[in-house]
N, C-alpha and C. Protein backbone atom coordinates (compact mmCIF):
# COMPACT_ATOMS: atom_id res chain seq x y z
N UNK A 1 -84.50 106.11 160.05
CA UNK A 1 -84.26 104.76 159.59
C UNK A 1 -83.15 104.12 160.40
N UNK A 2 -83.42 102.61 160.44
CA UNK A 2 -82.46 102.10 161.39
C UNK A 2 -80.84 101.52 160.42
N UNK A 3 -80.14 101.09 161.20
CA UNK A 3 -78.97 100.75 159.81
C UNK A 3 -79.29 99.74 159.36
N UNK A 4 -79.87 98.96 159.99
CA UNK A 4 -80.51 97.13 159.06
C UNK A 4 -81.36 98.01 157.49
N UNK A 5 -82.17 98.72 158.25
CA UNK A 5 -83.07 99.15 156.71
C UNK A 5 -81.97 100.08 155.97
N UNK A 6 -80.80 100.93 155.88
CA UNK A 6 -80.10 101.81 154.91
C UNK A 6 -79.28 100.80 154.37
N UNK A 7 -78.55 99.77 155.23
CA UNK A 7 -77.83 98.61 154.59
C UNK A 7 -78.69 98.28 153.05
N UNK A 8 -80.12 97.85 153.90
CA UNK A 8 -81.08 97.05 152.78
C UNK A 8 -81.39 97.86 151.35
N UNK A 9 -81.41 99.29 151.70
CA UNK A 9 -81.52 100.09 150.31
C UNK A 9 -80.21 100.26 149.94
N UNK A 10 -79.22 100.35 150.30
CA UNK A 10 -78.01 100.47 149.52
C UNK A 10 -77.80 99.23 149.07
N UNK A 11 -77.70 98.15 149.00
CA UNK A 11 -77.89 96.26 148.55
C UNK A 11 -78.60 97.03 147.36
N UNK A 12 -79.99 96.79 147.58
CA UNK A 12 -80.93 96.80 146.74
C UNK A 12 -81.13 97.58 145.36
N UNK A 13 -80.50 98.83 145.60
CA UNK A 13 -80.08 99.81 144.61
C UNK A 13 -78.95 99.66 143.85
N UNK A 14 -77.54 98.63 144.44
CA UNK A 14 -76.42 98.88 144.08
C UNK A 14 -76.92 97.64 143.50
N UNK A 15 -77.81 96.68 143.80
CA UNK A 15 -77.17 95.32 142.54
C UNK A 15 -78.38 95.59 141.18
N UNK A 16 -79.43 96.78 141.65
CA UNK A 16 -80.33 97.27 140.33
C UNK A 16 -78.91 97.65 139.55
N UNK A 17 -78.39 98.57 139.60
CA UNK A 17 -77.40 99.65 139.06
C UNK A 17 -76.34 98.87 138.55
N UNK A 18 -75.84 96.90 139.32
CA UNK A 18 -74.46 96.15 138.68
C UNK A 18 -75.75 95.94 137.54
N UNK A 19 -77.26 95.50 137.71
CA UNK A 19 -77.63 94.61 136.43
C UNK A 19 -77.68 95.72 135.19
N UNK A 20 -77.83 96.88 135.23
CA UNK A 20 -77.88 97.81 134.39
C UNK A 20 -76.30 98.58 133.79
N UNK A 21 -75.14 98.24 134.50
CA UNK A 21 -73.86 98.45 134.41
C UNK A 21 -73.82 97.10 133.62
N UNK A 22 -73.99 96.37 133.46
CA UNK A 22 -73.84 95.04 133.16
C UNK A 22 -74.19 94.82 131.30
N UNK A 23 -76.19 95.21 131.32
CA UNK A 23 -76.63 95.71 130.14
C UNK A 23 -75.67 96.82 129.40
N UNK A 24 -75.15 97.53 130.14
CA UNK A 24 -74.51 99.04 129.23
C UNK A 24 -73.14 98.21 129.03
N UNK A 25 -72.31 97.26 129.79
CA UNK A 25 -71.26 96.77 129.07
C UNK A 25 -71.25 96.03 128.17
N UNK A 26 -72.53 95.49 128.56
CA UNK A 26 -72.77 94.37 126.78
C UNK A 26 -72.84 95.36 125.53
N UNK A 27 -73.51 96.27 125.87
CA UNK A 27 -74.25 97.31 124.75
C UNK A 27 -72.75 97.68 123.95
N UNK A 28 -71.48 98.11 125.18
CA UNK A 28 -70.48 99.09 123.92
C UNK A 28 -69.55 98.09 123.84
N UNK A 29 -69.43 96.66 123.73
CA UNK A 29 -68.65 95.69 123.11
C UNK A 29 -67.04 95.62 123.85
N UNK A 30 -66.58 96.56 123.52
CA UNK A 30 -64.92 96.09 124.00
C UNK A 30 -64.87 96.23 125.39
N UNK A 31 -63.80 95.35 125.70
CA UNK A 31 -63.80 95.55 127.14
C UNK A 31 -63.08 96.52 128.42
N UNK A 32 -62.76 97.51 127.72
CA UNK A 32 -61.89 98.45 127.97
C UNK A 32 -63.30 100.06 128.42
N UNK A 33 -63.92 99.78 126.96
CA UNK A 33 -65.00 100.81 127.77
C UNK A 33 -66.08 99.88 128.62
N UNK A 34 -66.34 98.75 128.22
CA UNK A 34 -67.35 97.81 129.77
C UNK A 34 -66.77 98.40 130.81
N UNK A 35 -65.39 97.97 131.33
CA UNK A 35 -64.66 98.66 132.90
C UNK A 35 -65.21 99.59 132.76
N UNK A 36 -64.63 100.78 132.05
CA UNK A 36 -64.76 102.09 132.08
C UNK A 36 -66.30 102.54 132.77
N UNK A 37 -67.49 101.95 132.14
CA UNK A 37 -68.81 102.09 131.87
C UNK A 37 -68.77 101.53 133.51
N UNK A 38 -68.75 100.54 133.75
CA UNK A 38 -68.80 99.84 135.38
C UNK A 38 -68.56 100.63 136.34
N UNK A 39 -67.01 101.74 136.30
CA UNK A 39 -66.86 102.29 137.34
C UNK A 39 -67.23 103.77 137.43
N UNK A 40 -67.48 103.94 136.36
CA UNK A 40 -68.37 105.04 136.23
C UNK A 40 -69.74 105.31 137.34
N UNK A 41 -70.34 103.95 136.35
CA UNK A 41 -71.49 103.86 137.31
C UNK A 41 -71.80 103.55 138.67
N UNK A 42 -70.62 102.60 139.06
CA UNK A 42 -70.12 102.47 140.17
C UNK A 42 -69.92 103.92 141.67
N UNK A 43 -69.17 104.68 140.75
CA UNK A 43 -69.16 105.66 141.59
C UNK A 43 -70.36 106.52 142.11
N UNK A 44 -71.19 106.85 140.79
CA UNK A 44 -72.08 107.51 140.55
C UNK A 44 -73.24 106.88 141.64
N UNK A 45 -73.38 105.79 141.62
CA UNK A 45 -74.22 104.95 142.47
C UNK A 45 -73.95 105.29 143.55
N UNK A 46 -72.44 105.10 144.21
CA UNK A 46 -72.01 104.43 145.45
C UNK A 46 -71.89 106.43 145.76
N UNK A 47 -71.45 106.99 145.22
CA UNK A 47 -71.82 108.60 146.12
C UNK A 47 -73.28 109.01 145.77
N UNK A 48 -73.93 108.68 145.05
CA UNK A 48 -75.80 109.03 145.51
C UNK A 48 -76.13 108.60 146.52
N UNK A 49 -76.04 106.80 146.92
CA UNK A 49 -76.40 106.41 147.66
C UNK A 49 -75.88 106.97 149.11
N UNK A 50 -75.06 107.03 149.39
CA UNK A 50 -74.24 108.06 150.19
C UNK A 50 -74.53 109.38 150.93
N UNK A 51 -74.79 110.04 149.26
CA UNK A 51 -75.45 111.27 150.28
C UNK A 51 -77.09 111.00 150.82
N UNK A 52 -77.85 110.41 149.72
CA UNK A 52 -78.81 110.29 149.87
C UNK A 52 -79.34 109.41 151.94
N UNK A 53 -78.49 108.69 151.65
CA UNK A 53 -78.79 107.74 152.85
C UNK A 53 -77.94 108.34 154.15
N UNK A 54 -77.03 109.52 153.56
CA UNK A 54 -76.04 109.40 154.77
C UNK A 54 -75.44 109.02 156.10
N UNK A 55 -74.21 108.29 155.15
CA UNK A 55 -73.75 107.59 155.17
C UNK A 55 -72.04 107.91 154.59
N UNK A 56 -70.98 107.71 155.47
CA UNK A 56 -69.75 108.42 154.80
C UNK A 56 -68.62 107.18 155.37
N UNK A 57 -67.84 107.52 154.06
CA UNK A 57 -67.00 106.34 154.50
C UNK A 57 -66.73 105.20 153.18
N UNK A 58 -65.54 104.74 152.92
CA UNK A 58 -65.64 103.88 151.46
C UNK A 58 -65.74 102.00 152.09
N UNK A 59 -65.17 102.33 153.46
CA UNK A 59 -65.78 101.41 154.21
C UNK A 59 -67.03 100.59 154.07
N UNK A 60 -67.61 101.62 154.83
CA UNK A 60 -68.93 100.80 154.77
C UNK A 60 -69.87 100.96 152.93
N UNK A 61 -69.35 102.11 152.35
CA UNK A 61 -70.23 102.04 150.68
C UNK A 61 -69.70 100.45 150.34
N UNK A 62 -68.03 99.81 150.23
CA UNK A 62 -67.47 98.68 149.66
C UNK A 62 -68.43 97.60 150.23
N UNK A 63 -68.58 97.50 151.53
CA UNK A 63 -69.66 96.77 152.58
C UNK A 63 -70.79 96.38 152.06
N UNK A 64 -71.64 97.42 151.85
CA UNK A 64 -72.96 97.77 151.54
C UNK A 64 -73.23 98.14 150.43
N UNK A 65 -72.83 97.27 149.47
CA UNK A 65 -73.14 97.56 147.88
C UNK A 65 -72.14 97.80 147.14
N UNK A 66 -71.03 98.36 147.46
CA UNK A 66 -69.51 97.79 145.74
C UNK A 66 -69.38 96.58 145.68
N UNK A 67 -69.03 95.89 146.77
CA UNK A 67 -68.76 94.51 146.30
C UNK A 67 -69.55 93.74 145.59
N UNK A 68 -71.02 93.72 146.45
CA UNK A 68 -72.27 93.05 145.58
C UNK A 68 -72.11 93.68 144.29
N UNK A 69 -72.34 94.83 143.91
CA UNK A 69 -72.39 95.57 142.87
C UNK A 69 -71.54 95.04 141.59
N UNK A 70 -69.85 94.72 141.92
CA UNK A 70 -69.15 94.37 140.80
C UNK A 70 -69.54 92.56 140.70
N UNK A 71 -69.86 91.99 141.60
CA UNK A 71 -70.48 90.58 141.33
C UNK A 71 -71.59 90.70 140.51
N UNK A 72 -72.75 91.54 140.83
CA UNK A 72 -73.94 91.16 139.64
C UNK A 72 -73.28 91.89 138.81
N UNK A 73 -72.39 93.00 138.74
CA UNK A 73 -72.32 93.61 136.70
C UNK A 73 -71.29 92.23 136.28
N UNK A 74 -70.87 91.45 137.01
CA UNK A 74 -69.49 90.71 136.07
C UNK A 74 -70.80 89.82 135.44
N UNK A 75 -71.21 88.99 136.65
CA UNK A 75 -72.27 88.41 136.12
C UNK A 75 -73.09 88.47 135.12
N UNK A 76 -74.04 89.85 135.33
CA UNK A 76 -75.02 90.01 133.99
C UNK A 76 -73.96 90.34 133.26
N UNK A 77 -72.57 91.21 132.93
CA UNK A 77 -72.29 91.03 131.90
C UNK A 77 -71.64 89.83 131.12
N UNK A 78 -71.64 88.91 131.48
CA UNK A 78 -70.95 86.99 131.21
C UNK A 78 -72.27 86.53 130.48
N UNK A 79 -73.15 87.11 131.19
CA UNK A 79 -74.82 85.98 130.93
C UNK A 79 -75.40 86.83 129.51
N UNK A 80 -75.28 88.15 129.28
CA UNK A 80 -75.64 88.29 128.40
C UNK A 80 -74.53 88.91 127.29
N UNK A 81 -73.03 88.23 127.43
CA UNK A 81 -72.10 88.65 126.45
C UNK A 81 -72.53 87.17 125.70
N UNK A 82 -72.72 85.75 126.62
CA UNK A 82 -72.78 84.79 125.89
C UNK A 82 -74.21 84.27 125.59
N UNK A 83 -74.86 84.95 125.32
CA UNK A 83 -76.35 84.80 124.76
C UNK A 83 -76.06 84.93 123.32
């Protein structure tokens, strides 16, 4: 695989994983376990994707999916705290 296409699956996986970090922070209410729940999953994501794609470095994981990642969980979690 070339790096345009591992970029594209690490994107693609990490903002599935913010909208579902997002659902699980709505789910346990306070906002102390939401973080908690976020970077959890956060990590968990960002070293699968990692080994899976290898790929090393917090560099390029922040690059290629943390950042996107904490934008869609803030997001879905805003859109469906105020539903």
């Amino acid at each position: 695989m070339n790096d345009l296409n591992v970029s594209r699956i690490s994107l693609s996986v990490h903002t599935v994983a913010g909208i579902l970090a997002g659902y699980v922070s709505h789910v346990l209410g306070s906002s102390y376990y939401a973080f908690g729940a976020m970077l959890a999953i956060l990590l968990i994501t960002g070293y699968g994707t990692e080994f899976v794609l290898k790929k090393k470095g917090i560099k390029w994981w922040m690059a290629n999916g943390g950042a996107l990642y904490i934008l869609v969980w803030l997001i879905s979690w805003i859109f469906l705290f105020n539903m």
